[in-house]
N, C-alpha and C. Protein backbone atom coordinates (compact mmCIF):
# COMPACT_ATOMS: atom_id res chain seq x y z
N UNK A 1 88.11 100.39 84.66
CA UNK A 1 89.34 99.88 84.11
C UNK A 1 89.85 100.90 83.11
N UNK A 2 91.34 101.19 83.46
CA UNK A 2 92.00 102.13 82.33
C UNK A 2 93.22 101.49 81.45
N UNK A 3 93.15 101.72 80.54
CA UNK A 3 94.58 100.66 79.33
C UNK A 3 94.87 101.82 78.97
N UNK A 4 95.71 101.91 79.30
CA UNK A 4 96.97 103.50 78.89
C UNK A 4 98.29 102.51 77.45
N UNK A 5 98.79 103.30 76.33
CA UNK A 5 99.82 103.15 75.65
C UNK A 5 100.81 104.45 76.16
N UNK A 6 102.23 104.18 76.52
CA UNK A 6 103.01 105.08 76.82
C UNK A 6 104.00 105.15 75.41
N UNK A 7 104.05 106.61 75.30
CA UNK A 7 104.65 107.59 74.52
C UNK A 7 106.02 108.00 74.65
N UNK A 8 106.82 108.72 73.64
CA UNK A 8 107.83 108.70 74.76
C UNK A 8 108.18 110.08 75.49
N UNK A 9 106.46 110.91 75.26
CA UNK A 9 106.62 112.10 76.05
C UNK A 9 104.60 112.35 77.03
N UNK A 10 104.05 111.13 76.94
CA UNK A 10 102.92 110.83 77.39
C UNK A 10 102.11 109.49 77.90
N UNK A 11 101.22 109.29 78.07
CA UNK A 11 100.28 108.27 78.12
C UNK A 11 99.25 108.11 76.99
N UNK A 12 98.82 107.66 76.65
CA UNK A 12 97.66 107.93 76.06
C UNK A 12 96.34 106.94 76.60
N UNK A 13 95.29 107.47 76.86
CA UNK A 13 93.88 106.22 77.40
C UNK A 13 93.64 105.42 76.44
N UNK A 14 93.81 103.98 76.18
CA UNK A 14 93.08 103.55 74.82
C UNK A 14 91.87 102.82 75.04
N UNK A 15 91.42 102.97 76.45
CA UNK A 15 90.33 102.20 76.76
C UNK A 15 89.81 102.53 77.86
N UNK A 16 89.18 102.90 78.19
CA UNK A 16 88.45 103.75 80.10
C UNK A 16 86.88 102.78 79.69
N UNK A 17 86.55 101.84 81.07
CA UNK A 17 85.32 101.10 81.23
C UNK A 17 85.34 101.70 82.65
N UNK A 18 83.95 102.29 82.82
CA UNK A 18 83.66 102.92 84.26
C UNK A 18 83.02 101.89 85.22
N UNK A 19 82.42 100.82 84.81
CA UNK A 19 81.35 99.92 85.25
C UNK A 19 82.65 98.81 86.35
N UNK A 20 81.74 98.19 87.01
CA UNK A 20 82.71 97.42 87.78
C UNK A 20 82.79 96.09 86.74
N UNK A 21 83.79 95.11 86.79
CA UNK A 21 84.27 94.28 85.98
C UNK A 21 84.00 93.23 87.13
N UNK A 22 83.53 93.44 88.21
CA UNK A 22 83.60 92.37 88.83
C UNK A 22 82.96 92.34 90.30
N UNK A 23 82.45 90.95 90.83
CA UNK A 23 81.39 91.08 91.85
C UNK A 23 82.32 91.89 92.85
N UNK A 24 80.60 92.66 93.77
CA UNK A 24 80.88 93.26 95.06
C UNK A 24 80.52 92.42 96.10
N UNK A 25 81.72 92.19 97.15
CA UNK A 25 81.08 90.87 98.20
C UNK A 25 80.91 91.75 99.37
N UNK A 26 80.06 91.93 100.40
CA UNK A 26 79.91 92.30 101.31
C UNK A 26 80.64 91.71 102.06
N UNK A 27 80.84 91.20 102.94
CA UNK A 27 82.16 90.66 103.44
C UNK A 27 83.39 91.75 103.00
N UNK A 28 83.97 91.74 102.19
CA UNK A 28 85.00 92.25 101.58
C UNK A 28 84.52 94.36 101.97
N UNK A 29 83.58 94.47 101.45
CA UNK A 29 83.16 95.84 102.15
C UNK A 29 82.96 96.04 103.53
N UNK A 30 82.93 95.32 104.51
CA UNK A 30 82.93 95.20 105.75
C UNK A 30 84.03 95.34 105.96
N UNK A 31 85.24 94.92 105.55
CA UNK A 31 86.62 94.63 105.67
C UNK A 31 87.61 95.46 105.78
N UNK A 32 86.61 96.62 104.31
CA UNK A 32 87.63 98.17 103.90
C UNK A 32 87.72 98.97 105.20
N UNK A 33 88.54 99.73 105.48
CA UNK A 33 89.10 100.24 107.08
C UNK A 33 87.99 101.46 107.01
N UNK A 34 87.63 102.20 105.82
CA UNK A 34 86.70 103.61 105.69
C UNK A 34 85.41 102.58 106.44
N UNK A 35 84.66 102.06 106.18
CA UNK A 35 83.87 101.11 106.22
C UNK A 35 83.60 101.04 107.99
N UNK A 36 84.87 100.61 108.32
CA UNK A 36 85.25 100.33 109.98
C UNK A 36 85.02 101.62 110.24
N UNK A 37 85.56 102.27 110.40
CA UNK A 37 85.80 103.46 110.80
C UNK A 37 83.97 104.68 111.00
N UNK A 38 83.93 104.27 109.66
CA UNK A 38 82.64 104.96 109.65
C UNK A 38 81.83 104.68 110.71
N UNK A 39 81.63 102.98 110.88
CA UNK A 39 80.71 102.79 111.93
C UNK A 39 80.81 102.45 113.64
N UNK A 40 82.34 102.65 113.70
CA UNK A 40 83.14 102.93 114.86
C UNK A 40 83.00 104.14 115.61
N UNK A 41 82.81 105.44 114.85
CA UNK A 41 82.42 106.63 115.21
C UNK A 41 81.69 107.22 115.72
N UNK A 42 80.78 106.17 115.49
CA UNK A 42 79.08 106.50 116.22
C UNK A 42 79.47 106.36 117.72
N UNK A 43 78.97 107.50 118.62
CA UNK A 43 78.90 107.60 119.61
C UNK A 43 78.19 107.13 120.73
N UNK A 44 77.36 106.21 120.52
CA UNK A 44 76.86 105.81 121.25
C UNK A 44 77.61 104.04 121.30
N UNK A 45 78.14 103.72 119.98
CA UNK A 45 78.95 102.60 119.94
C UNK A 45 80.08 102.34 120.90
N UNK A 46 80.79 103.54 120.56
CA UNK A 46 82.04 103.99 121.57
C UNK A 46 81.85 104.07 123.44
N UNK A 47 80.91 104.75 123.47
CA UNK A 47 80.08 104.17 124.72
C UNK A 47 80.13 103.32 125.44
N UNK A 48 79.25 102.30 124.48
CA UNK A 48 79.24 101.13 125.28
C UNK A 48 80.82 100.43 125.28
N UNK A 49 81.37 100.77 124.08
CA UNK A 49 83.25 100.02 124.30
C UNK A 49 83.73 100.14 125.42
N UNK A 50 83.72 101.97 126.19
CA UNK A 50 84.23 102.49 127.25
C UNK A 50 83.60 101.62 128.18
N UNK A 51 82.19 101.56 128.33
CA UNK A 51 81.72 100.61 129.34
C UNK A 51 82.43 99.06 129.56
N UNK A 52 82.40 98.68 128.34
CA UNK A 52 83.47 96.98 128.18
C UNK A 52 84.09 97.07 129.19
N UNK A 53 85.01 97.93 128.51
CA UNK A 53 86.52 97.66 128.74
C UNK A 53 87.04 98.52 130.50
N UNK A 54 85.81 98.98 130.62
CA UNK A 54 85.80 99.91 132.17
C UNK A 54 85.29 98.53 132.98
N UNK A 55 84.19 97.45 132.35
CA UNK A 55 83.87 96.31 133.42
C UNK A 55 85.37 95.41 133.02
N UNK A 56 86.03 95.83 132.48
CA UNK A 56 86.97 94.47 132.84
C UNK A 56 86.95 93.82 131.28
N UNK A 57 85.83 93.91 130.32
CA UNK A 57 85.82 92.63 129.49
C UNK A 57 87.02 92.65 128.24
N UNK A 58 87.67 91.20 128.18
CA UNK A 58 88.71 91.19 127.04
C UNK A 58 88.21 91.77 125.96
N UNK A 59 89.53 92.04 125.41
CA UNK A 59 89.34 92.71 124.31
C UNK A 59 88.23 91.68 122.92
N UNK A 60 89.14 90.46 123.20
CA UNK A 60 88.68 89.51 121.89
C UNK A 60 87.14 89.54 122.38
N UNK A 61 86.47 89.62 123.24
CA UNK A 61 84.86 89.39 123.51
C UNK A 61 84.57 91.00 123.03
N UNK A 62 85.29 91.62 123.58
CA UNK A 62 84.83 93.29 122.55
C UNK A 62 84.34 93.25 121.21
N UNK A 63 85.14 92.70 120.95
CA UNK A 63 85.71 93.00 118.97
C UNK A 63 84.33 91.80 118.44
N UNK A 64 83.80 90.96 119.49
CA UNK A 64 83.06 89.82 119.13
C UNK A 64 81.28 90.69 118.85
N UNK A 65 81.51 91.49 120.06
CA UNK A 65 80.16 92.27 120.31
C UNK A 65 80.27 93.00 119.29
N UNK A 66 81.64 93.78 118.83
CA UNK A 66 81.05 94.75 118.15
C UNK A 66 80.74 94.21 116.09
N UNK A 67 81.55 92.99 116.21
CA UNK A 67 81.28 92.13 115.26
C UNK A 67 79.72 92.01 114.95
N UNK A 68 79.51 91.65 116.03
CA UNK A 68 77.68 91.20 115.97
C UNK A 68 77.07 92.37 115.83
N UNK A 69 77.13 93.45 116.10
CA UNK A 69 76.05 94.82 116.12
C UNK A 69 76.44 95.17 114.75
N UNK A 70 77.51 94.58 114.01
CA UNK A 70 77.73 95.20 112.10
C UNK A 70 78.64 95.56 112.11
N UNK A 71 79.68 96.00 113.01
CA UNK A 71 80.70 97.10 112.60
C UNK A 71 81.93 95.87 111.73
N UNK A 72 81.71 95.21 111.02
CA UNK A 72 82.57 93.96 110.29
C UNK A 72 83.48 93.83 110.39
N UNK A 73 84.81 93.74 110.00
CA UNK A 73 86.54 92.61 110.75
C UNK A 73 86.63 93.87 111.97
N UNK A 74 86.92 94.05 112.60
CA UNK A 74 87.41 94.91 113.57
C UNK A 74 88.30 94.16 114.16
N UNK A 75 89.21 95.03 114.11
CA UNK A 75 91.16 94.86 114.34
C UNK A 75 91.35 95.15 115.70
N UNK A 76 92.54 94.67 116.16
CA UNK A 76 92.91 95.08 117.29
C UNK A 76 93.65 96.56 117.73
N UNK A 77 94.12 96.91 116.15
CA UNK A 77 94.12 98.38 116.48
C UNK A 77 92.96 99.36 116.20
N UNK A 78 91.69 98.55 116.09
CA UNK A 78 90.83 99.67 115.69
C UNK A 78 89.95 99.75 117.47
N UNK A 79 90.55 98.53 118.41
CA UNK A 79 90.08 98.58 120.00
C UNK A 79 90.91 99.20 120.68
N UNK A 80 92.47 99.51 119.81
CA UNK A 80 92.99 100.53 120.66
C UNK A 80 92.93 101.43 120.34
N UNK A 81 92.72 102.22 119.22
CA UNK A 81 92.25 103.53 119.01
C UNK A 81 90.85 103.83 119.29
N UNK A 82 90.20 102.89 120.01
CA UNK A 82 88.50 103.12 120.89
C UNK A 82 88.92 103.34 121.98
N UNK A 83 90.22 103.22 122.85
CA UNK A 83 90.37 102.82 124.18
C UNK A 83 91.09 104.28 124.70
């Protein structure tokens, strides 16, 4: 957390706390798109997507599988930028 006073040719910091002020929910880190992404990348993940979606299977049963193996909210544009 930063508390800035403005000047009328600056900022000034009157308070910088580096620590978090508040809980981390997993859920909510699953959620962040870096997060997605990171574990979308893995190649052998992508793989099996190509396989999915090469047998035919909907997308929403995709996004379900890849839900379950960890990769957390996965979007529908994160199955078309797999596809």
């Amino acid at each position: 957390m930063i508390k800035f006073i403005a000047n009328k040719k600056s900022l000034v910091v009157t308070e910088f706390i580096s620590e978090h002020s508040h809980k981390c929910y997993l859920n909510f880190y699953h959620a962040v798109p870096q997060t997605r992404r990171k574990k979308l990348a893995n190649p052998e993940l992508q793989n099996k997507v190509k396989l999915l979606f090469k047998a035919g299977v909907k997308p929403c049963k995709v996004r379900t599988i890849l839900r379950e193996d960890g990769c957390g909210k996965v979007t529908q544009r994160d199955l078309a930028n797999l596809r």
